[in-house]
N, C-alpha and C. Protein backbone atom coordinates (compact mmCIF):
# COMPACT_ATOMS: atom_id res chain seq x y z
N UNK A 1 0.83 -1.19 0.00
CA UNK A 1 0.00 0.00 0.00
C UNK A 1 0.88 1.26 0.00
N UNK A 2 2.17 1.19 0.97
CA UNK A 2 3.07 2.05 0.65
C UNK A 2 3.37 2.66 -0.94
N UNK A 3 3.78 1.68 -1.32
CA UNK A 3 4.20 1.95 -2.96
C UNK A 3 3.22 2.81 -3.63
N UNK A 4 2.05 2.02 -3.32
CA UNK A 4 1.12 2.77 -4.11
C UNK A 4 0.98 4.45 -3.71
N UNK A 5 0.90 4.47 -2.58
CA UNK A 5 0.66 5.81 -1.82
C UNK A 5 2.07 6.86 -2.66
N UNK A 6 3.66 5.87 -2.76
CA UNK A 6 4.31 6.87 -3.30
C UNK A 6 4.37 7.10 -4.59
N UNK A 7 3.91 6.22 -5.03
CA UNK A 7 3.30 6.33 -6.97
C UNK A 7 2.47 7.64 -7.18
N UNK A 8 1.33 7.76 -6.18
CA UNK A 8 0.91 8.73 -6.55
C UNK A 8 0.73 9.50 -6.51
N UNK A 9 1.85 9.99 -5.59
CA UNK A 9 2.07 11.53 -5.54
C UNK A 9 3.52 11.87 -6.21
N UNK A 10 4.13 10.58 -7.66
CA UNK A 10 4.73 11.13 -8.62
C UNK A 10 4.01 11.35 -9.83
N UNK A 11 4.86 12.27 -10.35
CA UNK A 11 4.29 12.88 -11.47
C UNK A 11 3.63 12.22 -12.27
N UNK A 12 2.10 11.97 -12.83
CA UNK A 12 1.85 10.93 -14.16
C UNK A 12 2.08 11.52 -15.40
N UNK A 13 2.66 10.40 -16.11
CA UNK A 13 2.87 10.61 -17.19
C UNK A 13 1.88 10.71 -18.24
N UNK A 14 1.89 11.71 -19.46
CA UNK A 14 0.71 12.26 -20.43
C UNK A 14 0.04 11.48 -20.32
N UNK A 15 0.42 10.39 -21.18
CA UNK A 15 -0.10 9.22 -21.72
C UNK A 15 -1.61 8.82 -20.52
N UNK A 16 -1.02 8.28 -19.51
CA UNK A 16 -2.01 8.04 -18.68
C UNK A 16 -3.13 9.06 -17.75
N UNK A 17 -2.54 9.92 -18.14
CA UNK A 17 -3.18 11.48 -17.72
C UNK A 17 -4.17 11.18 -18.62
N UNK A 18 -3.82 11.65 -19.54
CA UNK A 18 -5.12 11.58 -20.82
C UNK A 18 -6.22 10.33 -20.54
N UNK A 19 -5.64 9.38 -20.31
CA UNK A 19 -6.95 8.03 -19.46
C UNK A 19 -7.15 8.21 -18.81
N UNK A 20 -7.37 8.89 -17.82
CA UNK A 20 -8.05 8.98 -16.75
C UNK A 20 -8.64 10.30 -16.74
N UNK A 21 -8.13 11.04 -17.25
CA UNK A 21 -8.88 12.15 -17.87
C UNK A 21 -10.48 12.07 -18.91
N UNK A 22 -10.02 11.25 -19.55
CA UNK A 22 -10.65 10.70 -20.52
C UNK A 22 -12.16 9.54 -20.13
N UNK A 23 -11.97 8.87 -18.70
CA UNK A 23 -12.25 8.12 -17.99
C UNK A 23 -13.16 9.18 -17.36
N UNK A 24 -12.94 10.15 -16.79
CA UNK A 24 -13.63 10.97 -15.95
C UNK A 24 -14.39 12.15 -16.45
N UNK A 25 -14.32 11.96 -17.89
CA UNK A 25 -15.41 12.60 -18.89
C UNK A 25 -16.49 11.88 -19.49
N UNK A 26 -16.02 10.50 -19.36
CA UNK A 26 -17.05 9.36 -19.53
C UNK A 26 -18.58 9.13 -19.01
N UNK A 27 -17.67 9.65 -17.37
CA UNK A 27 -18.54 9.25 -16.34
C UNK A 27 -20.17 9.90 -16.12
N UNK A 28 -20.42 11.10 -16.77
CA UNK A 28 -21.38 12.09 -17.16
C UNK A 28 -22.02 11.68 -18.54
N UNK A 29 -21.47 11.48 -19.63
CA UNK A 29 -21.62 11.08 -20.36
C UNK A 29 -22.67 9.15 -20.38
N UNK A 30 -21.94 8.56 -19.56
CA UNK A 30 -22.64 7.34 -19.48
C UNK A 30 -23.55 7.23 -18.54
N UNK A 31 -23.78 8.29 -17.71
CA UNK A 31 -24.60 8.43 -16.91
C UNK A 31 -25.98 8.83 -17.24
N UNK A 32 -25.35 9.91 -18.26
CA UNK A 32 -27.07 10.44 -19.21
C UNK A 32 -27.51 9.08 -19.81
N UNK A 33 -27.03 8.52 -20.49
CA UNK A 33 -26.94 7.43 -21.37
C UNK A 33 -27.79 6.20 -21.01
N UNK A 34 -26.90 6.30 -19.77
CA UNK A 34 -28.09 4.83 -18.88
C UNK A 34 -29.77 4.75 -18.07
N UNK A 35 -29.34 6.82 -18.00
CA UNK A 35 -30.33 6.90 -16.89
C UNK A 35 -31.91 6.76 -18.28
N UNK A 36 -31.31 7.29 -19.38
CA UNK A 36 -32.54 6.77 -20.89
C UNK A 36 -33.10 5.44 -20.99
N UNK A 37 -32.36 4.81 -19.88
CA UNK A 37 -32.58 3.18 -20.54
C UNK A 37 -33.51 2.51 -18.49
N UNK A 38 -34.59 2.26 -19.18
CA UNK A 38 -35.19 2.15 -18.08
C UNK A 38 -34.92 0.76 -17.45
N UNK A 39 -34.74 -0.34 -18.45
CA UNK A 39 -34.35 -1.57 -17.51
C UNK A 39 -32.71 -1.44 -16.83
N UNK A 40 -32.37 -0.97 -16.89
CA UNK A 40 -30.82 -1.06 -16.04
C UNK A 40 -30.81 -0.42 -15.11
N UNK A 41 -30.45 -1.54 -14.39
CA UNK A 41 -30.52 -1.82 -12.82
C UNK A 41 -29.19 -0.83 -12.69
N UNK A 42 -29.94 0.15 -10.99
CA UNK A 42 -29.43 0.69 -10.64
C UNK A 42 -27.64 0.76 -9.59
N UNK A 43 -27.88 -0.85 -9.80
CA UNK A 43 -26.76 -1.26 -9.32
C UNK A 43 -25.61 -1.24 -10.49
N UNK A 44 -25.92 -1.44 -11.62
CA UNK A 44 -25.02 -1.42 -12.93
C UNK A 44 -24.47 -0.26 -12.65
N UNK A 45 -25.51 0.87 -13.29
CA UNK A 45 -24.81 2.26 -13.20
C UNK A 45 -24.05 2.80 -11.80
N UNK A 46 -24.39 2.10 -10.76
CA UNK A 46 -23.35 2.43 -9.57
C UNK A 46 -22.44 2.39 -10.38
N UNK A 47 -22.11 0.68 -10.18
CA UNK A 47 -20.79 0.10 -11.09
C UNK A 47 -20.43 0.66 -11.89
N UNK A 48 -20.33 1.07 -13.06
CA UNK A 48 -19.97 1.62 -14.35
C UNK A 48 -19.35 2.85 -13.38
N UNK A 49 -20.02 3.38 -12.56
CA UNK A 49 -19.47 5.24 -12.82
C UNK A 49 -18.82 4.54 -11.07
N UNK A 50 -18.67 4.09 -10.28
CA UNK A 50 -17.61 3.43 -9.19
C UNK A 50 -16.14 3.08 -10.15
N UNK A 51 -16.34 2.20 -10.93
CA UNK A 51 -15.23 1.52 -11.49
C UNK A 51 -14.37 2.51 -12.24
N UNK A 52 -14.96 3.43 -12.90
CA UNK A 52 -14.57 4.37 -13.94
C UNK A 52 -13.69 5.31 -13.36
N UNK A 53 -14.49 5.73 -11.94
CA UNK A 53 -13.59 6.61 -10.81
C UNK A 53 -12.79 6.06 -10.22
N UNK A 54 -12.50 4.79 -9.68
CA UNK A 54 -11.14 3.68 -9.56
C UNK A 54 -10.20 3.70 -10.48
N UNK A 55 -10.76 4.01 -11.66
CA UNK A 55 -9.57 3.80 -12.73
C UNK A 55 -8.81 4.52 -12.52
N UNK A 56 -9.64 5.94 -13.06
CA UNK A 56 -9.10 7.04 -13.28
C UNK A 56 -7.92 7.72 -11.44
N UNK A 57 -8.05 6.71 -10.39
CA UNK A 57 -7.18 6.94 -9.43
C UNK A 57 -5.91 6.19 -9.79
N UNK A 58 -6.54 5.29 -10.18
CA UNK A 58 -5.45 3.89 -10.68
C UNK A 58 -4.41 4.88 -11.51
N UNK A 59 -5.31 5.25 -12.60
CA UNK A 59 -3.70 5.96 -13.28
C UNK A 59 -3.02 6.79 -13.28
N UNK A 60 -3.60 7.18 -12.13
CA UNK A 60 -2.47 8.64 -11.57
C UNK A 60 -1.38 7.85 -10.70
N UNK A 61 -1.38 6.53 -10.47
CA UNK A 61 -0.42 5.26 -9.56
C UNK A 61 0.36 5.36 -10.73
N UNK A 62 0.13 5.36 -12.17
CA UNK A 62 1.28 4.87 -13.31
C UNK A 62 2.29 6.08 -13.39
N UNK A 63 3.58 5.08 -13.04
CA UNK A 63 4.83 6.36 -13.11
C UNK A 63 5.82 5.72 -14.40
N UNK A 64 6.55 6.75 -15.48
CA UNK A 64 7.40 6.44 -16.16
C UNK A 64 8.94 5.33 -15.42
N UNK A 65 9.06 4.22 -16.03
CA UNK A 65 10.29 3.13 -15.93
C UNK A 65 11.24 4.25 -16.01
N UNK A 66 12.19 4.45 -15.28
CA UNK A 66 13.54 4.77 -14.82
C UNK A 66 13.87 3.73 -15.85
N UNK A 67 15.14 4.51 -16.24
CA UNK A 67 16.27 3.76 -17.29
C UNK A 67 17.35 2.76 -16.50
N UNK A 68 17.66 1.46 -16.60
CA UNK A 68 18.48 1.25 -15.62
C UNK A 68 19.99 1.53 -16.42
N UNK A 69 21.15 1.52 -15.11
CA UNK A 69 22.14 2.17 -15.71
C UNK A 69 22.97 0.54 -15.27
């Protein structure tokens, strides 16, 4: 849990910035989306917009590989 804790308070790199960025524009988006659709269970859309916001923590944990020397 350590590790993780110091992962993410290093810098993320673009790449994964942009996913989780990207992830957390979703989340509004699939939210309108589902709430149109009357059989889906309200437990789904927890899920969907829970998981989406996990991610998007998850990849602020991804740090660029150090070169080894």
């Amino acid at each position: 849990m350590r590790k993780l804790i110091d992962r993410y308070k290093q810098p993320t790199p673009k790449k994964w910035r942009m996913i989780g960025d990207f992830a957390i524009i979703v989340v509004p988006v699939l939210e309108i989306q589902l709430n149109q659709m009357p059989a889906v269970n309200p437990w789904v859309k927890w899920s969907i917009t829970t998981g989406l916001i996990l991610f998007k923590f998850w990849t602020n944990t991804r740090v660029e590989k150090r070169a080894s020397k």
